[in-house]
N, C-alpha and C. Protein backbone atom coordinates (compact mmCIF):
# COMPACT_ATOMS: atom_id res chain seq x y z
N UNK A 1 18.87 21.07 66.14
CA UNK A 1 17.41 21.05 66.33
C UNK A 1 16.75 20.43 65.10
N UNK A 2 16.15 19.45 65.32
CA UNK A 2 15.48 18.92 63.91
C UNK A 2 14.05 19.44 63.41
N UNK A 3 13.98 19.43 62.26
CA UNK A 3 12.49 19.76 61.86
C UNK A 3 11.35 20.53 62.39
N UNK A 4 10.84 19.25 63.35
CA UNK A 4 9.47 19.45 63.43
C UNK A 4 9.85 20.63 64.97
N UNK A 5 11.20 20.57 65.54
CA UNK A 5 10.95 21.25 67.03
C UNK A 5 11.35 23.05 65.97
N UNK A 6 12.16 22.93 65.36
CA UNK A 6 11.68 24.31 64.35
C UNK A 6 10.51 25.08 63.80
N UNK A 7 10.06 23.97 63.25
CA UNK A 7 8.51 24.52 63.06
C UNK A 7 7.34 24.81 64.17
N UNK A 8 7.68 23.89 65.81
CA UNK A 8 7.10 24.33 66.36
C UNK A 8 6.98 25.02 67.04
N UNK A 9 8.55 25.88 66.87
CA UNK A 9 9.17 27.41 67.41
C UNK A 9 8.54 28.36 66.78
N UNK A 10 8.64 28.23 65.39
CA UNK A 10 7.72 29.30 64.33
C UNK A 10 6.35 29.79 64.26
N UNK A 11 5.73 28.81 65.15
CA UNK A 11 3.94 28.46 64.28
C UNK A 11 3.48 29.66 65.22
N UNK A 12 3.73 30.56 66.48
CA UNK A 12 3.33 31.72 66.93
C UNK A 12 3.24 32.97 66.09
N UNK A 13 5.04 32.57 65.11
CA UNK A 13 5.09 33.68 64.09
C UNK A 13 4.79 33.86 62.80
N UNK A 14 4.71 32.22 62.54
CA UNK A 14 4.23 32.00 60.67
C UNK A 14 3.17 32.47 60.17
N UNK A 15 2.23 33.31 60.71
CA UNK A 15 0.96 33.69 60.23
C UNK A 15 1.84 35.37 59.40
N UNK A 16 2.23 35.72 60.54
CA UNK A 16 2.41 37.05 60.13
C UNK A 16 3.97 36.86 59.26
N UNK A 17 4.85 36.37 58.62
CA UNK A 17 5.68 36.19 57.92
C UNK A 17 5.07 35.42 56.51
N UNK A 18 3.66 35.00 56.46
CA UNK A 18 3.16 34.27 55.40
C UNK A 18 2.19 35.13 54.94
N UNK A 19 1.91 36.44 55.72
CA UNK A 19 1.03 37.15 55.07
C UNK A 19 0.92 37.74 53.58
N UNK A 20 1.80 38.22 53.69
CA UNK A 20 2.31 38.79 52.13
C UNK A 20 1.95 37.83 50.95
N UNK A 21 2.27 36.85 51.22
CA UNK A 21 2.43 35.76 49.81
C UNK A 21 0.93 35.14 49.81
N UNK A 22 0.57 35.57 50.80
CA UNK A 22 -1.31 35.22 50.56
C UNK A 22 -1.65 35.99 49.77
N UNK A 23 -1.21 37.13 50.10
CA UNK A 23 -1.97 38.60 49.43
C UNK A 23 -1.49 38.38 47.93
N UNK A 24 -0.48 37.93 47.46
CA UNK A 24 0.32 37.91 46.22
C UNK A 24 -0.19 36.68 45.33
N UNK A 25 -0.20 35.97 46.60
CA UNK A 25 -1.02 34.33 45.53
C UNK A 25 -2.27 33.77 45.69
N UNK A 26 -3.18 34.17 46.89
CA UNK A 26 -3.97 33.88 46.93
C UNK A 26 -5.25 33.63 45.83
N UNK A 27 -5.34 34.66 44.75
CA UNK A 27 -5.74 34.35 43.78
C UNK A 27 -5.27 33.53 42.79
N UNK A 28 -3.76 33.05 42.81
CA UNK A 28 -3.71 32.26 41.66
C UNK A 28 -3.85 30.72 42.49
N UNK A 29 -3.30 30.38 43.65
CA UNK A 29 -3.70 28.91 44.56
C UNK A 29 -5.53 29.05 44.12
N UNK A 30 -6.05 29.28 44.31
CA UNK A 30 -7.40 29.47 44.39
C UNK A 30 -7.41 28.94 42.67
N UNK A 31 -7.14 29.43 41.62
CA UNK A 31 -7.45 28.94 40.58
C UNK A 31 -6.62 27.27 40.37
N UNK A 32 -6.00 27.63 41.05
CA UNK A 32 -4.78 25.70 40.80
C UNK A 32 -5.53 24.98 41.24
N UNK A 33 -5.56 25.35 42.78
CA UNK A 33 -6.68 24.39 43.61
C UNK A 33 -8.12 23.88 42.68
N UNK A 34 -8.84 24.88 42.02
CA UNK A 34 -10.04 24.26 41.80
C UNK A 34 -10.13 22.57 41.14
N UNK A 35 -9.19 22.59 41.02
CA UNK A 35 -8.41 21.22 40.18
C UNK A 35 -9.00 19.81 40.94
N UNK A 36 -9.06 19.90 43.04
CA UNK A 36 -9.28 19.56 43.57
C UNK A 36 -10.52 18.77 43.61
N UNK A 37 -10.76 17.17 43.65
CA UNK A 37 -11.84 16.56 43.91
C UNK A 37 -11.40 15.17 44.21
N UNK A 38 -12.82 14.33 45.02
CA UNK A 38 -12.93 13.42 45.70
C UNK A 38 -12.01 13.71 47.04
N UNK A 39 -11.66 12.32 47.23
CA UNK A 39 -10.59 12.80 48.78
C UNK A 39 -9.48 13.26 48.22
N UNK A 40 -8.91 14.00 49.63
CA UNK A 40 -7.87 15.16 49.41
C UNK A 40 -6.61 15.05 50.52
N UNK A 41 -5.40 14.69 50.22
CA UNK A 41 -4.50 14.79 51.01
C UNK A 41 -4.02 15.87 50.89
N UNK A 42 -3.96 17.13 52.23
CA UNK A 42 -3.55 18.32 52.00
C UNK A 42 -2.20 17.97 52.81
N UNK A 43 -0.87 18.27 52.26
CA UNK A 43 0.37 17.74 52.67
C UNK A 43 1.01 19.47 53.23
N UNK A 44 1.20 19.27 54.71
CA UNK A 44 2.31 20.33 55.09
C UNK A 44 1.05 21.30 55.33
N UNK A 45 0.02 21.61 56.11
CA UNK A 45 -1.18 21.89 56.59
C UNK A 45 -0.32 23.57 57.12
N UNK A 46 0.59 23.46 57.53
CA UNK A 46 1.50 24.64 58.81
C UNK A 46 0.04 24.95 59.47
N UNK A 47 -0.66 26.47 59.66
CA UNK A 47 -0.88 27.09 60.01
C UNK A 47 -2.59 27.22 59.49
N UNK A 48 -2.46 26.63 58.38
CA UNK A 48 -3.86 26.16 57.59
C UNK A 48 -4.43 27.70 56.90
N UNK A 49 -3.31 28.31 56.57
CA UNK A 49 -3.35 29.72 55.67
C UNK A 49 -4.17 29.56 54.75
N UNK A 50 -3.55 28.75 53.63
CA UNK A 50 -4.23 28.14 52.20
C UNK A 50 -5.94 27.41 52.54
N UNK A 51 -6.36 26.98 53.59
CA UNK A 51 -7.48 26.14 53.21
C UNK A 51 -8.55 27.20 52.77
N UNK A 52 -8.42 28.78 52.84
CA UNK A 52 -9.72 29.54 52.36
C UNK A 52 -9.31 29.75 50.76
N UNK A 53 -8.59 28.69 50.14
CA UNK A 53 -8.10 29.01 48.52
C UNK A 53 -8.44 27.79 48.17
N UNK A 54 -9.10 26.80 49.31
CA UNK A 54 -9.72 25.41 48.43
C UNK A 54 -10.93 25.55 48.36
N UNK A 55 -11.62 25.05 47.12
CA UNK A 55 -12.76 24.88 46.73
C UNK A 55 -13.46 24.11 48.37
N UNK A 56 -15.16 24.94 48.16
CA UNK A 56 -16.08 24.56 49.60
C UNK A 56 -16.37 22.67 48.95
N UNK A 57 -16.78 21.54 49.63
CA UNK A 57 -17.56 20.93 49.92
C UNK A 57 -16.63 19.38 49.99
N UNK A 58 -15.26 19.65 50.18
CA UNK A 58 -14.18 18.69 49.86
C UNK A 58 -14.09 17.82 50.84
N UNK A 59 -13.69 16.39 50.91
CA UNK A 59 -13.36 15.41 51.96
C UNK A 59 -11.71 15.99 51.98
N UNK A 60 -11.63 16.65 53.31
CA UNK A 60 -9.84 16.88 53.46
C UNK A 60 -9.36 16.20 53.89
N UNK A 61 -8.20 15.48 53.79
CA UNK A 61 -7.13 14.97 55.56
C UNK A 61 -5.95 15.82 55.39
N UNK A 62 -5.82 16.51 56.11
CA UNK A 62 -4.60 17.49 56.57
C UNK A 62 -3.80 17.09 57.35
N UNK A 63 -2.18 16.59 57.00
CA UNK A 63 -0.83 16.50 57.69
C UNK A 63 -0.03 17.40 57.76
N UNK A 64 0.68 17.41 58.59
CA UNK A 64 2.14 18.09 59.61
C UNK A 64 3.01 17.77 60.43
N UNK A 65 3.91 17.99 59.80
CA UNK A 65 5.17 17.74 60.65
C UNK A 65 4.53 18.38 62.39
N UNK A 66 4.78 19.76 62.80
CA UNK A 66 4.16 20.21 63.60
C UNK A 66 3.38 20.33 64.59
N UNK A 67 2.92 19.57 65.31
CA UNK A 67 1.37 19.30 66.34
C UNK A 67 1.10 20.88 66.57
N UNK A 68 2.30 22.22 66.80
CA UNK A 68 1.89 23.53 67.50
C UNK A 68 1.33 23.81 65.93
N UNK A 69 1.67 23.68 64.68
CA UNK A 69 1.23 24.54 63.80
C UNK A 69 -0.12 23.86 63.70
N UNK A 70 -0.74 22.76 63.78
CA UNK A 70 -1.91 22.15 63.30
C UNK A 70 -2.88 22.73 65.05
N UNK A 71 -2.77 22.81 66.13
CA UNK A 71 -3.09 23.69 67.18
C UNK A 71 -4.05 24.94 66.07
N UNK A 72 -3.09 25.55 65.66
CA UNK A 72 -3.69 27.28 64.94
C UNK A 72 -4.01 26.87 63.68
N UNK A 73 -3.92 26.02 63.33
CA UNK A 73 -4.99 25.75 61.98
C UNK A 73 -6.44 25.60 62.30
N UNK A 74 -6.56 24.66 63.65
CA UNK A 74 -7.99 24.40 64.34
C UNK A 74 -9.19 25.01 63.54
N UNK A 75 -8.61 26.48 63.84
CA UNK A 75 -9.96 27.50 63.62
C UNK A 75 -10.48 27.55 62.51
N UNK A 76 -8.90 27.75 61.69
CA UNK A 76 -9.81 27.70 60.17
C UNK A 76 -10.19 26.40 59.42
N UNK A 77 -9.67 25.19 60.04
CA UNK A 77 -10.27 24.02 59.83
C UNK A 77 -11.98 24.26 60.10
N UNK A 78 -12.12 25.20 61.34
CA UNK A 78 -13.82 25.08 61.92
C UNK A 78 -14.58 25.92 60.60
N UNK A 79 -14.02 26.74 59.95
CA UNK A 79 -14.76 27.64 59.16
C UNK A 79 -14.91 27.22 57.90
N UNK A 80 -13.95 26.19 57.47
CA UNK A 80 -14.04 25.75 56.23
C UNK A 80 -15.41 24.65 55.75
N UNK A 81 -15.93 25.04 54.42
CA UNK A 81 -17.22 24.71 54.49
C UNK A 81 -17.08 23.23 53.61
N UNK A 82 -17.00 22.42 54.53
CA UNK A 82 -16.80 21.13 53.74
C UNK A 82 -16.29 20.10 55.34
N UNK A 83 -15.82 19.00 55.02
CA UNK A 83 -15.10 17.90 55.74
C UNK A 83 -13.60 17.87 55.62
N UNK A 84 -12.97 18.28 57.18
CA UNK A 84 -11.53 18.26 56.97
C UNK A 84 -11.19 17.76 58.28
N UNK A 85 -9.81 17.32 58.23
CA UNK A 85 -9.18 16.32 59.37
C UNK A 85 -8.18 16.51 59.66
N UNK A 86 -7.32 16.47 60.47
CA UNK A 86 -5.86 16.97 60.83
C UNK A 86 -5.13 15.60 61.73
N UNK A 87 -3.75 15.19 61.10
CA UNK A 87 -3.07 14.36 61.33
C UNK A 87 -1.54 14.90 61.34
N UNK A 88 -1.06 13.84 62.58
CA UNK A 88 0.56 14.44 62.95
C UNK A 88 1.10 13.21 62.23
N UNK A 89 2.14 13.81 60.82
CA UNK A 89 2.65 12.97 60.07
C UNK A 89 3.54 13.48 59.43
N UNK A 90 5.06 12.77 59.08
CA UNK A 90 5.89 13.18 58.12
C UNK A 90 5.59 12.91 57.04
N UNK A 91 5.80 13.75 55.75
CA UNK A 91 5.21 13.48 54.46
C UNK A 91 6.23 12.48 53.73
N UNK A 92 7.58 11.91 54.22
CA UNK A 92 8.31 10.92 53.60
C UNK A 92 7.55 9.32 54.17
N UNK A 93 6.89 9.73 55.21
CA UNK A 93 6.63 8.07 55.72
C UNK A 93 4.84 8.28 56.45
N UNK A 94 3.86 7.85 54.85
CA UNK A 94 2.88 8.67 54.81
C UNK A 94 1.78 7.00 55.56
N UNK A 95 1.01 7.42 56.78
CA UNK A 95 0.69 6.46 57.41
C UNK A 95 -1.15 5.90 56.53
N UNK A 96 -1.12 5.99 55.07
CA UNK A 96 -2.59 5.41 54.70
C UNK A 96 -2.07 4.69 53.76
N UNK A 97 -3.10 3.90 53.25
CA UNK A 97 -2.58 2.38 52.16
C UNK A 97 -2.59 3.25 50.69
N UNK A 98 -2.12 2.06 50.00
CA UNK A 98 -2.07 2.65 48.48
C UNK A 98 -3.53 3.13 48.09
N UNK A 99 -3.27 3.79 46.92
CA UNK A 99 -4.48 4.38 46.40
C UNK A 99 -5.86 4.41 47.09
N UNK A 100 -5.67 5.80 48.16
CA UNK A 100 -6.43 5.98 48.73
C UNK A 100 -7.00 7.33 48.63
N UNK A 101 -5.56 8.58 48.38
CA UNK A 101 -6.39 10.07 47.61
C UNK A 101 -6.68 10.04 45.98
N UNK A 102 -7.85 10.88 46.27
CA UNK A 102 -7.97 11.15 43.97
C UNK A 102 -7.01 12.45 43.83
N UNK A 103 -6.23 12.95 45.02
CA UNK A 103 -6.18 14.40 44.64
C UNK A 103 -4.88 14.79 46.11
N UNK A 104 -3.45 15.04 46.05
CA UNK A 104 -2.76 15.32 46.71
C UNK A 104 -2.12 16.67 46.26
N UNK A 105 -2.40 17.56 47.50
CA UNK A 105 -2.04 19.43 47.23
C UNK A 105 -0.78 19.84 48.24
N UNK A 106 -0.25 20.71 48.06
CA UNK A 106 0.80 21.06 48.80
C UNK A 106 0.91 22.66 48.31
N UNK A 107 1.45 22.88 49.49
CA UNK A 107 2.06 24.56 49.42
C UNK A 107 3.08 24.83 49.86
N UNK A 108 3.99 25.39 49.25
CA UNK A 108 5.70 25.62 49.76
C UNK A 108 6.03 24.35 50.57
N UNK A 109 5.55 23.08 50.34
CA UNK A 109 5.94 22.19 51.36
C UNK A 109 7.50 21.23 51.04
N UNK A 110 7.95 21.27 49.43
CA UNK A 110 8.53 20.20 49.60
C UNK A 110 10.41 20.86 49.12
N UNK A 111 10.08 22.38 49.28
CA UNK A 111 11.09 23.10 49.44
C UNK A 111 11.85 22.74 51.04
N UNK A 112 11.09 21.99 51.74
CA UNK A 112 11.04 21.67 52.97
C UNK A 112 11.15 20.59 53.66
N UNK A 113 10.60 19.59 53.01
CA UNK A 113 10.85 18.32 53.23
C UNK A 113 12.13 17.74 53.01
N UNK A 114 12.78 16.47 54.05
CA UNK A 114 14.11 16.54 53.60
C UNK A 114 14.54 15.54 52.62
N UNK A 115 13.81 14.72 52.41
CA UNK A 115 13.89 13.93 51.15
C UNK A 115 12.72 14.09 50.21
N UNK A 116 13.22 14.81 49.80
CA UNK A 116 11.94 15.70 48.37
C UNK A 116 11.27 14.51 47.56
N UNK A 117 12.12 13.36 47.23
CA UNK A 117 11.75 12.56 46.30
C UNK A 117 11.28 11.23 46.75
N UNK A 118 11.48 11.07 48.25
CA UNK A 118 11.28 9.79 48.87
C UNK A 118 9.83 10.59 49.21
N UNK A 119 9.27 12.02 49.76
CA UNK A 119 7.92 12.30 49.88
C UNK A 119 7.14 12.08 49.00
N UNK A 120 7.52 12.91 47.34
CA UNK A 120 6.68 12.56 46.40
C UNK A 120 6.32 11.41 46.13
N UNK A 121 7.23 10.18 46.08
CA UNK A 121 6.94 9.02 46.06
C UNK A 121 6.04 8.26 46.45
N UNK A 122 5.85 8.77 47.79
CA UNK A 122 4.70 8.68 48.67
C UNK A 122 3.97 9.15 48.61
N UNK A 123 3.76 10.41 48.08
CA UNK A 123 1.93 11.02 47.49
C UNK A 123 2.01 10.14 46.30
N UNK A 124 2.80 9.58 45.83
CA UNK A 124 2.14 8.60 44.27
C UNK A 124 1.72 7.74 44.81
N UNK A 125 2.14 6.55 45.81
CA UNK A 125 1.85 5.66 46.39
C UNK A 125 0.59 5.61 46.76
N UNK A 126 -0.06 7.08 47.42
CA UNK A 126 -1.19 7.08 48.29
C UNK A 126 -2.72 7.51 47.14
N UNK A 127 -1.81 7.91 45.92
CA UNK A 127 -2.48 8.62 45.03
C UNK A 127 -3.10 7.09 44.32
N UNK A 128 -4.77 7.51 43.93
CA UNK A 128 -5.35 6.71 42.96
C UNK A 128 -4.56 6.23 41.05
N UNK A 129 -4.86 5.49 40.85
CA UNK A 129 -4.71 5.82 39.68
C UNK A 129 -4.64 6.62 38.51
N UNK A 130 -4.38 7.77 38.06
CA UNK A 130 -5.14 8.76 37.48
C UNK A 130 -5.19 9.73 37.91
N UNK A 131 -4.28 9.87 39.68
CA UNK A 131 -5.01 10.71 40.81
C UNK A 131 -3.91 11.76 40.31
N UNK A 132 -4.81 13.36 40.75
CA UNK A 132 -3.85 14.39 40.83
C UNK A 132 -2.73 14.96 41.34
N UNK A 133 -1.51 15.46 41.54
CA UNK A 133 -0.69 16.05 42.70
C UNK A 133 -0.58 17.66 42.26
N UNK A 134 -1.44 18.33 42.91
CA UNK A 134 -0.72 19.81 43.06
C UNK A 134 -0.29 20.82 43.95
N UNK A 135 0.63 20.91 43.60
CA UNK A 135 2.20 21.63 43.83
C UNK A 135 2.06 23.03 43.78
N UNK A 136 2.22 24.04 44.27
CA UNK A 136 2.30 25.24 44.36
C UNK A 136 3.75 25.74 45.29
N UNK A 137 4.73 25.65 44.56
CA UNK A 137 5.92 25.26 45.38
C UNK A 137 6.95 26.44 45.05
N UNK A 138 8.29 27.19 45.85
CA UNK A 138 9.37 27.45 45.64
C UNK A 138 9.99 26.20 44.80
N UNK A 139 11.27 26.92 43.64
CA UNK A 139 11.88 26.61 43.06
C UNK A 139 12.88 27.06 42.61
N UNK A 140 13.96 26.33 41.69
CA UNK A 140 15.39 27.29 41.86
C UNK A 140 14.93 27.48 40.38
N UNK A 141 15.30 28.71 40.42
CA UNK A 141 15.36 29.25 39.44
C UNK A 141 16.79 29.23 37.91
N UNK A 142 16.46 29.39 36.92
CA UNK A 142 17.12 29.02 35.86
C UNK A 142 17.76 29.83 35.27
N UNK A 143 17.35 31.23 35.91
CA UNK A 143 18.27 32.46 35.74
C UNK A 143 19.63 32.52 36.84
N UNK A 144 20.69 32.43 36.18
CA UNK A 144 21.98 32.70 36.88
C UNK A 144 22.08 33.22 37.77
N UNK A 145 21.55 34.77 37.69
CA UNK A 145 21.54 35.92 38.64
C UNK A 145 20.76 34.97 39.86
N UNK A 146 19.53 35.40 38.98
CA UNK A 146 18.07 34.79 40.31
C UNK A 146 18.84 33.38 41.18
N UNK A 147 19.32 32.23 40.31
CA UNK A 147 19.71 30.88 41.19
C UNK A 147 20.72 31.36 41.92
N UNK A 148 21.96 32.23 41.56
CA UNK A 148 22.63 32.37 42.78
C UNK A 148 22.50 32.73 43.88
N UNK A 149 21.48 33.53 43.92
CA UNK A 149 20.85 34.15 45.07
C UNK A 149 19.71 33.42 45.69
N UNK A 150 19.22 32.71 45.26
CA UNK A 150 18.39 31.79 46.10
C UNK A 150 19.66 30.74 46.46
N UNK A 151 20.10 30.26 46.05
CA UNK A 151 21.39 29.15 46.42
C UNK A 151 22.21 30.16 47.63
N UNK A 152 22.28 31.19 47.77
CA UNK A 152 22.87 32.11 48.98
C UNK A 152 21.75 32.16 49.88
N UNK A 153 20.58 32.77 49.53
CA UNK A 153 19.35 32.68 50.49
C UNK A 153 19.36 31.38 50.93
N UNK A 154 19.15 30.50 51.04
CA UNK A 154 19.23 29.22 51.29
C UNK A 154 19.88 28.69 52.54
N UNK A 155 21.34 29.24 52.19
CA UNK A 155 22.27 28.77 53.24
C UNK A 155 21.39 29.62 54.81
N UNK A 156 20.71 30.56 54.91
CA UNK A 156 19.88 31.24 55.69
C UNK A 156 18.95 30.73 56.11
N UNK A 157 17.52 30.21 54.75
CA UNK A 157 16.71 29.70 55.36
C UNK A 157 16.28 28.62 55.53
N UNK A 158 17.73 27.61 55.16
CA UNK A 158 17.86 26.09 55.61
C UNK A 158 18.55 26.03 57.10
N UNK A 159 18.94 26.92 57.89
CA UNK A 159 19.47 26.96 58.84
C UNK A 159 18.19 27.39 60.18
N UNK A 160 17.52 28.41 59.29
CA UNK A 160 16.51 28.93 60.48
C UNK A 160 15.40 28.07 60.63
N UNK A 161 15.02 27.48 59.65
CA UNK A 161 13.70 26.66 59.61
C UNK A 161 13.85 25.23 58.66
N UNK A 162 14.80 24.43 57.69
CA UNK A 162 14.88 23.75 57.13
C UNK A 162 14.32 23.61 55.44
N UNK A 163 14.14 25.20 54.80
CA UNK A 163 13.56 25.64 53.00
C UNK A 163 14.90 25.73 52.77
N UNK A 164 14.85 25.01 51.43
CA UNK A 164 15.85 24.78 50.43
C UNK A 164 14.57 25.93 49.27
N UNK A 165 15.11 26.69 48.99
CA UNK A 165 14.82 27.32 47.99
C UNK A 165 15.13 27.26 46.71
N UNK A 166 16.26 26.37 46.31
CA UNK A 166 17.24 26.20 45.26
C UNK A 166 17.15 24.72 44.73
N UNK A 167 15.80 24.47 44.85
CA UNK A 167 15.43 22.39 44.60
C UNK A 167 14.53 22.85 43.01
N UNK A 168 14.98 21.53 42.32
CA UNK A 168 14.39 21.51 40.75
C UNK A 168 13.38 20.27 41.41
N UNK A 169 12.35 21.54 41.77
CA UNK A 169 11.39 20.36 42.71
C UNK A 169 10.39 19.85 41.10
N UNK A 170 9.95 20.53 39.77
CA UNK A 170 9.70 19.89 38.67
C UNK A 170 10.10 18.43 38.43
N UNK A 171 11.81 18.77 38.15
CA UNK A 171 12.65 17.25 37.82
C UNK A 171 12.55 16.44 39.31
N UNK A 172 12.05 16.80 40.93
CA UNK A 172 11.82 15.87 41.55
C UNK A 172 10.29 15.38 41.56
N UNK A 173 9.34 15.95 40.88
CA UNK A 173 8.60 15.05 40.34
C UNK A 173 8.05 14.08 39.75
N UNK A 174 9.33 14.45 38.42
CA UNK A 174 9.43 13.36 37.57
C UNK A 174 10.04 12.10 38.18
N UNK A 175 11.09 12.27 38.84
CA UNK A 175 11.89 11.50 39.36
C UNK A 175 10.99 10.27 40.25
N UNK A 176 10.15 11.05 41.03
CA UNK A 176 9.35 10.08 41.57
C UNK A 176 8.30 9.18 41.12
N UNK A 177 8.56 9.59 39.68
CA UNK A 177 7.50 9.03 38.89
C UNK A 177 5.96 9.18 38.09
N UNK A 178 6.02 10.58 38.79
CA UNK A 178 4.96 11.52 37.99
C UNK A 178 5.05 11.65 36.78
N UNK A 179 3.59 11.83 35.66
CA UNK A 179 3.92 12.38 34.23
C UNK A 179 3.65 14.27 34.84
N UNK A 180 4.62 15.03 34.63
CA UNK A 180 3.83 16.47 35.12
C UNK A 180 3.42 16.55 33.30
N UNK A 181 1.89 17.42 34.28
CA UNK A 181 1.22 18.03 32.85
C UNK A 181 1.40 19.06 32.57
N UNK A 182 1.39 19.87 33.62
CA UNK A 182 2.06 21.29 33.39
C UNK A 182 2.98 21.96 34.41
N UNK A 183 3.21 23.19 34.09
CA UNK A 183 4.39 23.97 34.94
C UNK A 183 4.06 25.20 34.85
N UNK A 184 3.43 26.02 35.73
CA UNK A 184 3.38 27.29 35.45
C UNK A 184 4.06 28.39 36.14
N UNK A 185 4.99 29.22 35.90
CA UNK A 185 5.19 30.26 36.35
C UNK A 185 4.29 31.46 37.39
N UNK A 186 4.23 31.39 38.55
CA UNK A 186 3.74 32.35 39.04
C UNK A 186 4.54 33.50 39.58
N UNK A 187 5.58 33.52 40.14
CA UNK A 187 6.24 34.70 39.85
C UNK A 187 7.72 34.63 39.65
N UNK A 188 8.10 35.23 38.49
CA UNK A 188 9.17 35.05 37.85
C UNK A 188 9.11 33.20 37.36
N UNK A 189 10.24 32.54 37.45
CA UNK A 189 10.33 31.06 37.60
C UNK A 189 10.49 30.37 38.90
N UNK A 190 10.74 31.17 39.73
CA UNK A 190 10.85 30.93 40.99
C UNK A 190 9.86 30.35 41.75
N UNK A 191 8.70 30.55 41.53
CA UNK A 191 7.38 30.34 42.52
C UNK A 191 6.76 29.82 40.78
N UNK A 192 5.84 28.18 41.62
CA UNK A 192 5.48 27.47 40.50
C UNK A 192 4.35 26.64 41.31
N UNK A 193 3.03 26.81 39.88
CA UNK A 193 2.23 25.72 40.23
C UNK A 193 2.56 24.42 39.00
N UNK A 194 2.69 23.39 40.09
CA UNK A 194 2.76 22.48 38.87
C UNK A 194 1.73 21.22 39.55
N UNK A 195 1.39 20.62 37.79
CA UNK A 195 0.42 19.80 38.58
C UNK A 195 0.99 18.51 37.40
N UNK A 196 0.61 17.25 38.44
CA UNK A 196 1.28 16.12 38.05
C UNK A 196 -0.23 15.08 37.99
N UNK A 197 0.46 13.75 37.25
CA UNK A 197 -0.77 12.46 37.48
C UNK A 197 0.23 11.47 37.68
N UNK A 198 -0.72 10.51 38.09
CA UNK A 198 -0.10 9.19 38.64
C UNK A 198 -0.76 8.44 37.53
């Protein structure tokens, strides 16, 4: 089963399996996000959980693998107080011209994606000069204990839904050509906002 027919098995249940980590991060996405301005490529939209943690009055375009998860985003697309848009798109083969966002965001998305570095590439591509990328992402962790066990978790929840939990999604930033400015720890090393420039 590839990808997107996974995710569009899930999107009935992803609200209530994503609850928790709202409750846990919602305040710190909310401070990453404020970062956010001009146009906005929101990459990996699922369920549209995160859009009440972006700053009000933003030009959005929202992609997904998904068509059923962008369906149940609808609503909170309607409530959000600003301009937002929803598009069916893979984030490795991103359908707008060069430098066209000031500002590309993601959430747990590229634990997910299957070429981590051919996507980022493509938010640089689409990214302005100067333009932002932030990341609020799973990561493998650098503790022995902790990486083995996400590298075991993994084999689980790369099978049920396609998350690699165990990606040095940082060093696939760089890789794609980002300077990252920072890296922050949100819980343990595992869960990270990082934010990059083009």
């Amino acid at each position: 089963m590839d990808q997107r027919n996974k995710y569009d098995q899930v999107a009935k249940v992803f609200d209530f399996f994503r609850k928790g980590d709202m409750r846990r991060w919602g305040r710190v996405q909310k401070d990453h996000f404020k970062q956010m301005h001009g146009k906005i490529l929101h990459i990996g939209v699922g369920t549209g959980m995160e859009i009440i943690n972006f700053p009000p009055g933003l030009d959005i375009t929202g992609i997904d693998l998904s068509a059923k998860m962008l369906e149940r985003a609808l609503w909170r697309a309607k409530q959000y107080q600003g301009k937002i848009r929803f598009c069916l798109m893979n984030a490795e083969t991103l359908a707008f011209p060069d430098d066209t966002f000031d500002t590309v965001a993601t959430v747990c998305v590229f634990c997910t994606v299957a070429h981590p570095v051919a996507g980022l590439k493509e938010c640089k591509r689409v990214l302005k000069p100067g333009g932002k990328l932030l990341l609020f992402e799973h990561v493998m962790s650098k503790n022995l204990i902790y990486g083995l066990s996400l590298k075991f978790m993994s084999l689980f929840t790369n099978a049920l839904e396609g998350t690699h939990l165990d990606r040095d999604t940082v060093e696939n930033v760089r890789k794609a050509g980002f300077k990252v400015q920072s890296e922050k720890n949100v819980y343990l090393d595992i869960v990270k906002a990082i934010e990059g420039v083009k």
